[in-house]
Protein backbone atom coordinates (compact mmCIF):
# COMPACT_ATOMS: atom_id res chain seq x y z
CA UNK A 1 0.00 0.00 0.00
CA UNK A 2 1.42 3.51 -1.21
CA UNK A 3 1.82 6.35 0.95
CA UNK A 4 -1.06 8.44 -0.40
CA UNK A 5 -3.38 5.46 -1.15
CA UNK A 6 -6.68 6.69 -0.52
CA UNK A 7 -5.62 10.15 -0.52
CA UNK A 8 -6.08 11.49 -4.32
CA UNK A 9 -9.43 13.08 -4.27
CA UNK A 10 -8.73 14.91 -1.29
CA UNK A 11 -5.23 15.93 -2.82
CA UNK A 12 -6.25 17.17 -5.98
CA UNK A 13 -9.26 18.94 -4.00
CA UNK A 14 -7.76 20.71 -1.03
CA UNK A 15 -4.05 20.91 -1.79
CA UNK A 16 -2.99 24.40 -2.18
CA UNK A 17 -1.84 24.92 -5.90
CA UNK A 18 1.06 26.98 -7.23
CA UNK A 19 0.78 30.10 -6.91
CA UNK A 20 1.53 32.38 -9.76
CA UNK A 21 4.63 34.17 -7.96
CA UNK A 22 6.45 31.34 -7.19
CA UNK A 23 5.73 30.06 -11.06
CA UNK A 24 7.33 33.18 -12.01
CA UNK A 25 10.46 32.50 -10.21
CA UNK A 26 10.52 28.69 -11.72
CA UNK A 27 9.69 30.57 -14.95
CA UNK A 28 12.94 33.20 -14.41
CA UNK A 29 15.06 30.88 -13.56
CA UNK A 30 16.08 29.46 -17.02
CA UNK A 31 16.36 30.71 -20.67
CA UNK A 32 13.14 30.83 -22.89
CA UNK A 33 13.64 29.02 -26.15
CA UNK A 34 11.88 26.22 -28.50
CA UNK A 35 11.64 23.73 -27.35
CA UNK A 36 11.75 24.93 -23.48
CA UNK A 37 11.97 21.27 -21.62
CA UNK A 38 10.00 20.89 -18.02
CA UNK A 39 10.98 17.59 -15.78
CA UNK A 40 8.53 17.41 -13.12
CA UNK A 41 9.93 14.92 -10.75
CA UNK A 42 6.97 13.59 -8.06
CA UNK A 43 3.85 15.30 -9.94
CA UNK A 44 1.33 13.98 -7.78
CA UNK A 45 -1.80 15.37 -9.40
CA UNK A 46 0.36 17.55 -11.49
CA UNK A 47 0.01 21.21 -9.27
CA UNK A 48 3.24 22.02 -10.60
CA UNK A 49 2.69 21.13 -14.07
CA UNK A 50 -0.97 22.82 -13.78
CA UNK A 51 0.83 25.95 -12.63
CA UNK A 52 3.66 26.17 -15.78
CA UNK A 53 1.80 25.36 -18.54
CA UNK A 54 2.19 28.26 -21.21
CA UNK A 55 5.78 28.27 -19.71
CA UNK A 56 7.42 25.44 -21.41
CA UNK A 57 6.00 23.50 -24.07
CA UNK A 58 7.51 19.70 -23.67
CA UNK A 59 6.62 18.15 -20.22
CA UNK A 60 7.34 15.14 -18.56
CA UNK A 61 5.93 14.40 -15.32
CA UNK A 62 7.15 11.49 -13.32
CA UNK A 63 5.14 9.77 -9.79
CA UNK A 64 5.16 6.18 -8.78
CA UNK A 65 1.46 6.31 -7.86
CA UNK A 66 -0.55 5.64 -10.86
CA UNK A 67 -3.65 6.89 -9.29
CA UNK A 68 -2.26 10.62 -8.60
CA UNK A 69 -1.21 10.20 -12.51
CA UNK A 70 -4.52 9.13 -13.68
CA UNK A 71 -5.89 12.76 -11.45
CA UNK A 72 -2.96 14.35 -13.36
CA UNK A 73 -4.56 13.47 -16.66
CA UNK A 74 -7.55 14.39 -16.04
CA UNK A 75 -6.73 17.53 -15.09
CA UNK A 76 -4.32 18.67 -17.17
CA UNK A 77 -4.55 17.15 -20.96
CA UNK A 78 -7.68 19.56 -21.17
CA UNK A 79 -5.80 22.61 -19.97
CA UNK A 80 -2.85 21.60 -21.85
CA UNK A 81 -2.30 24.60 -24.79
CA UNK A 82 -2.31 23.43 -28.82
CA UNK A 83 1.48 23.71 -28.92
CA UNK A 84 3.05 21.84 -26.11
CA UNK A 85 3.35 18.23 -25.73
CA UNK A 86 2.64 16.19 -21.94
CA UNK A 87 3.81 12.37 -21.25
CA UNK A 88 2.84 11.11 -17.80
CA UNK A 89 5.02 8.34 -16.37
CA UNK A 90 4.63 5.96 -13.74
CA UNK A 91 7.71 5.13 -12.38
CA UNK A 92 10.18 6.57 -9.52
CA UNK A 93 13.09 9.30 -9.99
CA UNK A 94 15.63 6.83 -9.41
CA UNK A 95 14.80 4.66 -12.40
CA UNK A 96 13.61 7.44 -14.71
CA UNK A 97 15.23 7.32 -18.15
CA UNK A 98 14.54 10.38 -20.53
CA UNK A 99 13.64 9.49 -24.58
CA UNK A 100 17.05 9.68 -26.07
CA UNK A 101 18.37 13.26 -26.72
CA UNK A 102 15.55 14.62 -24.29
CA UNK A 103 17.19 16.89 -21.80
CA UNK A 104 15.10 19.21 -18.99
CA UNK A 105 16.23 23.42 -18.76
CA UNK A 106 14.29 22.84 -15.59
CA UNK A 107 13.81 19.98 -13.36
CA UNK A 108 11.31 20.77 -10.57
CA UNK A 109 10.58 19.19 -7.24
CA UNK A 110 7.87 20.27 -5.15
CA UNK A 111 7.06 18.88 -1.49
CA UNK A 112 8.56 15.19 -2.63
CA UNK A 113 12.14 15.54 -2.01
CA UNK A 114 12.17 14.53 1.73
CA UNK A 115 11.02 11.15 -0.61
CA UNK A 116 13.96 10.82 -2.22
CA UNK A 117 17.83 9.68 -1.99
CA UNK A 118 18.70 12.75 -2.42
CA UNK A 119 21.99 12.75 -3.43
CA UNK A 120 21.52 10.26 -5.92
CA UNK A 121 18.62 11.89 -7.39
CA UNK A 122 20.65 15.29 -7.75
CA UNK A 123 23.57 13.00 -9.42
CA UNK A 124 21.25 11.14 -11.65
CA UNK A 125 19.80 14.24 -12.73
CA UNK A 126 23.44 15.93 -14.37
CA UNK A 127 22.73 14.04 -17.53
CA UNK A 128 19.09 14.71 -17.83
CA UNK A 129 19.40 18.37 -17.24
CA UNK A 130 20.80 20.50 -20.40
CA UNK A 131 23.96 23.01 -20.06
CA UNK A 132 22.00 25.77 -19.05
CA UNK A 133 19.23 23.86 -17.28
CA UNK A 134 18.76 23.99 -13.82
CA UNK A 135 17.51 21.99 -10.99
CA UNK A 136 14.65 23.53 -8.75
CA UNK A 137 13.57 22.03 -5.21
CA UNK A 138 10.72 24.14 -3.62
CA UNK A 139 7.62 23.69 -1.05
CA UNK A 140 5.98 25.20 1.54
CA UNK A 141 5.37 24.44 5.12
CA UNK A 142 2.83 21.10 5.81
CA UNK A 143 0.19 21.55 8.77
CA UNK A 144 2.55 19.93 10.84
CA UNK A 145 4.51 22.63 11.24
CA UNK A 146 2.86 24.22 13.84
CA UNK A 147 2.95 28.02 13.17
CA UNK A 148 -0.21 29.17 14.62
CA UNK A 149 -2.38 28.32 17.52
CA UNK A 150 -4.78 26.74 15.17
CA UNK A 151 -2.24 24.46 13.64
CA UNK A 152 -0.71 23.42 16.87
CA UNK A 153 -4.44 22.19 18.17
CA UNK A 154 -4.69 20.21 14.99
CA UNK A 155 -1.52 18.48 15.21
CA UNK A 156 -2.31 17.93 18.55
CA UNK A 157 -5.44 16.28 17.94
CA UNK A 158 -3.54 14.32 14.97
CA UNK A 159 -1.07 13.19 17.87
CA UNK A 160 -3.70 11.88 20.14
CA UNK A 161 -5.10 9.70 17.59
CA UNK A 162 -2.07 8.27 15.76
CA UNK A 163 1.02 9.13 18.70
CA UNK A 164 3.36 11.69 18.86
CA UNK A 165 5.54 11.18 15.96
CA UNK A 166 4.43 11.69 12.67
CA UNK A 167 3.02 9.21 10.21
CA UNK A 168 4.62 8.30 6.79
CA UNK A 169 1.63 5.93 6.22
CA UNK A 170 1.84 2.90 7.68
CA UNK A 171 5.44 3.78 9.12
CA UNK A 172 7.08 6.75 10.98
CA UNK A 173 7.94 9.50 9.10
CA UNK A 174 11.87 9.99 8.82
CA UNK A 175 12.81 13.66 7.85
CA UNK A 176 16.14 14.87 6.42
CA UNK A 177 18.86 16.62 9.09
CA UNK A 178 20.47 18.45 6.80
CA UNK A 179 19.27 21.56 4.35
CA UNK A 180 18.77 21.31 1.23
CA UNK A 181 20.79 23.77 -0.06
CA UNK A 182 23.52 22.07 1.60
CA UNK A 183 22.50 19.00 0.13
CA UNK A 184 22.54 20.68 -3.58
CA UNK A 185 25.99 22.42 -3.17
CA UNK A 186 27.33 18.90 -3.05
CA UNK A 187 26.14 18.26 -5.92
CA UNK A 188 26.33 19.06 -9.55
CA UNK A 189 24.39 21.54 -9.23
CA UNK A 190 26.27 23.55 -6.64
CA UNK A 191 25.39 26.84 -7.54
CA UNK A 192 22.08 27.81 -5.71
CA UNK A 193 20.06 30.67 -5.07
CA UNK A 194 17.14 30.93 -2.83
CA UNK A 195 14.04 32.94 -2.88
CA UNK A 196 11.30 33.13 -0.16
CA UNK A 197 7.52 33.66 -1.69
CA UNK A 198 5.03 34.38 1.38
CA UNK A 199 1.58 33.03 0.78
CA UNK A 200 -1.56 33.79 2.69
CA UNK A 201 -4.39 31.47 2.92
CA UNK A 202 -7.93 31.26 4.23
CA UNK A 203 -9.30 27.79 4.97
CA UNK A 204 -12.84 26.46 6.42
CA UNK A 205 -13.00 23.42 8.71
CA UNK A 206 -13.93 21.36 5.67
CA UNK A 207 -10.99 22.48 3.75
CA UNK A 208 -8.90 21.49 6.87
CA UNK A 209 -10.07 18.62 7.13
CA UNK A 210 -9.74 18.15 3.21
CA UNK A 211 -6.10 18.79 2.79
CA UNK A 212 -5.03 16.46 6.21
CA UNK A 213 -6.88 13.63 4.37
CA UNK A 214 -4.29 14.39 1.39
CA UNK A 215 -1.52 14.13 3.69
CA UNK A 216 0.35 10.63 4.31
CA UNK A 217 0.33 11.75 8.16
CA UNK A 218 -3.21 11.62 8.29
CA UNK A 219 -4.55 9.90 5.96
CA UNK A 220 -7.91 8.77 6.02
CA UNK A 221 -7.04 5.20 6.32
CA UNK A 222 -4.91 5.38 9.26
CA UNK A 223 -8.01 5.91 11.29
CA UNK A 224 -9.76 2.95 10.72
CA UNK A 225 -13.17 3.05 12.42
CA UNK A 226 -12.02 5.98 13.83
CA UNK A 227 -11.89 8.15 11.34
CA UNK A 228 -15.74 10.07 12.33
CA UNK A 229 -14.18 10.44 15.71
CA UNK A 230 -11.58 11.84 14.54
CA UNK A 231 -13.51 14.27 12.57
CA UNK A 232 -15.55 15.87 14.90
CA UNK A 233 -12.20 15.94 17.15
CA UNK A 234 -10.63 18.45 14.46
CA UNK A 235 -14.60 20.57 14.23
CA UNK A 236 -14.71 20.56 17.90
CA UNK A 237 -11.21 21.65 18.27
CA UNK A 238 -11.26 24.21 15.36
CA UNK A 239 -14.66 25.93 16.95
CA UNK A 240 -12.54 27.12 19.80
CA UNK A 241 -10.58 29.40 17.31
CA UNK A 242 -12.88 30.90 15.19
CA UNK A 243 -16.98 31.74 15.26
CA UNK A 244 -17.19 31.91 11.43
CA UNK A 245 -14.84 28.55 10.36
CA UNK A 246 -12.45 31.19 9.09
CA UNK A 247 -8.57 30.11 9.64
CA UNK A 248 -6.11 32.23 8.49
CA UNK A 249 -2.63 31.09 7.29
CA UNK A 250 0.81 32.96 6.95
CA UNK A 251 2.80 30.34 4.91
CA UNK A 252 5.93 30.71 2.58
CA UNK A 253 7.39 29.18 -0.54
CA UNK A 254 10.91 28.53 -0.33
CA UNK A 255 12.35 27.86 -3.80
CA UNK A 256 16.12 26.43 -4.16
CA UNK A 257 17.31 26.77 -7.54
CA UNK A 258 20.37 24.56 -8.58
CA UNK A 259 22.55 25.04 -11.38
CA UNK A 260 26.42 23.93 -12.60
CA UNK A 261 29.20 25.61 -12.06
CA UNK A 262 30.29 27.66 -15.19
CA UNK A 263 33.57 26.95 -16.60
């Protein structure tokens, strides 16, 4: 059983999309030419895709779960403009193969790389990224992250149903020690630049409850039977913070852009 299983109508639902500032920065961050190559590396429903079409005009998106590719497709072949070309592929970063000749300008990876072996992904990646390509890891901050009171009562409630530590599925989730940055100047693409996009948000207790179903550390599954309990936990809890189900969120993008070293 996959991480997300059960999870892809609530992911293509209530997760957050790309906002247009941040595609602007993955947009900036390489040349513009014909063809202008995207590698989308963990597409999940294909947010990141959805967000750069009209940018680049021969995309391959990449996710080991077929049924967050089959939510790709149908969201994004009838969005997808006259002139650019999409191929969906099931199968995971470390056994990805491009068509022959095929090289990404820009490789992006949003909220997947704590997936990954990282440092094999980012060496794998030097021949499947063109001269002037570059590499681009980015997400925001998960509901875990406790940065309001709001979020802190959730996760609390999240604790008392499935312990203290947080779920990777059916496992505990094991999170990277080092930054990423760090992790990318070790690699070939050494050279990297940071930007910070702040995002503000406004969510309901059903849109709550929405995206935490799209998460693997609480998804609906690893409730069993008590998955209603646990629902009107999160409504009873969220009540105490707000008399019109309004939530406000201060989040941020923060975008790491990877390229080579120039000669």
């Amino acid at each position: 059983m996959g991480l997300f299983h059960g999870t892809v109508s609530f992911y293509r639902q209530y997760r957050p999309g790309i906002p247009a500032t941040v595609a602007d920065v993955l947009d900036a961050a390489v040349p513009t030419g014909v063809p202008r190559r995207l590698l989308d590396v963990g597409t999940g429903t294909g947010l990141v895709v959805e967000a750069l079409l009209g940018r680049f005009d021969d995309i391959i998106a990449i996710d080991n779960d077929p049924d967050m590719l089959a939510a790709a497709e149908d969201a994004l072949h009838q969005q997808l403009p006259a002139d650019s070309q999409l191929r969906l592929q099931e199968v995971t970063a470390e056994d990805f193969t491009p068509p022959a000749g095929w090289q990404a300008d820009l490789v992006t990876i949003c909220r997947a790389f704590h997936w990954l072996d990282q440092a094999a992904i980012l060496t794998r990646l030097d021949a499947q990224v063109s001269p002037d390509g570059a590499v681009a890891i980015f997400g925001d901050n998960s509901f875990w992250t406790a940065t309001s009171d709001w979020k802190a009562a959730i996760r609390a409630v999240i604790q008392d149903f499935l312990g203290e530590q947080r779920r990777a599925g059916e496992r505990t989730f094991q999170h990277h020690n080092r930054p990423y940055s760090e992790i990318m100047r070790e690699s070939p693409f050494g050279q990297v630049e940071e930007h910070t996009v702040p995002v503000n948000r406004t969510w309901t207790a059903d849109s709550i409850l929405g995206y935490l179903y799209s998460t693997s550390f609480a998804a609906p599954q690893l409730f069993g039977d008590r998955l209603g309990e646990f629902d009107s936990a999160v409504r009873a809890t969220l009540a105490r913070y707000s008399d019109t189900d309004t939530f406000a969120e201060d989040n941020e993008f923060l975008i790491r852009i990877g390229r080579r070293e120039r000669a």
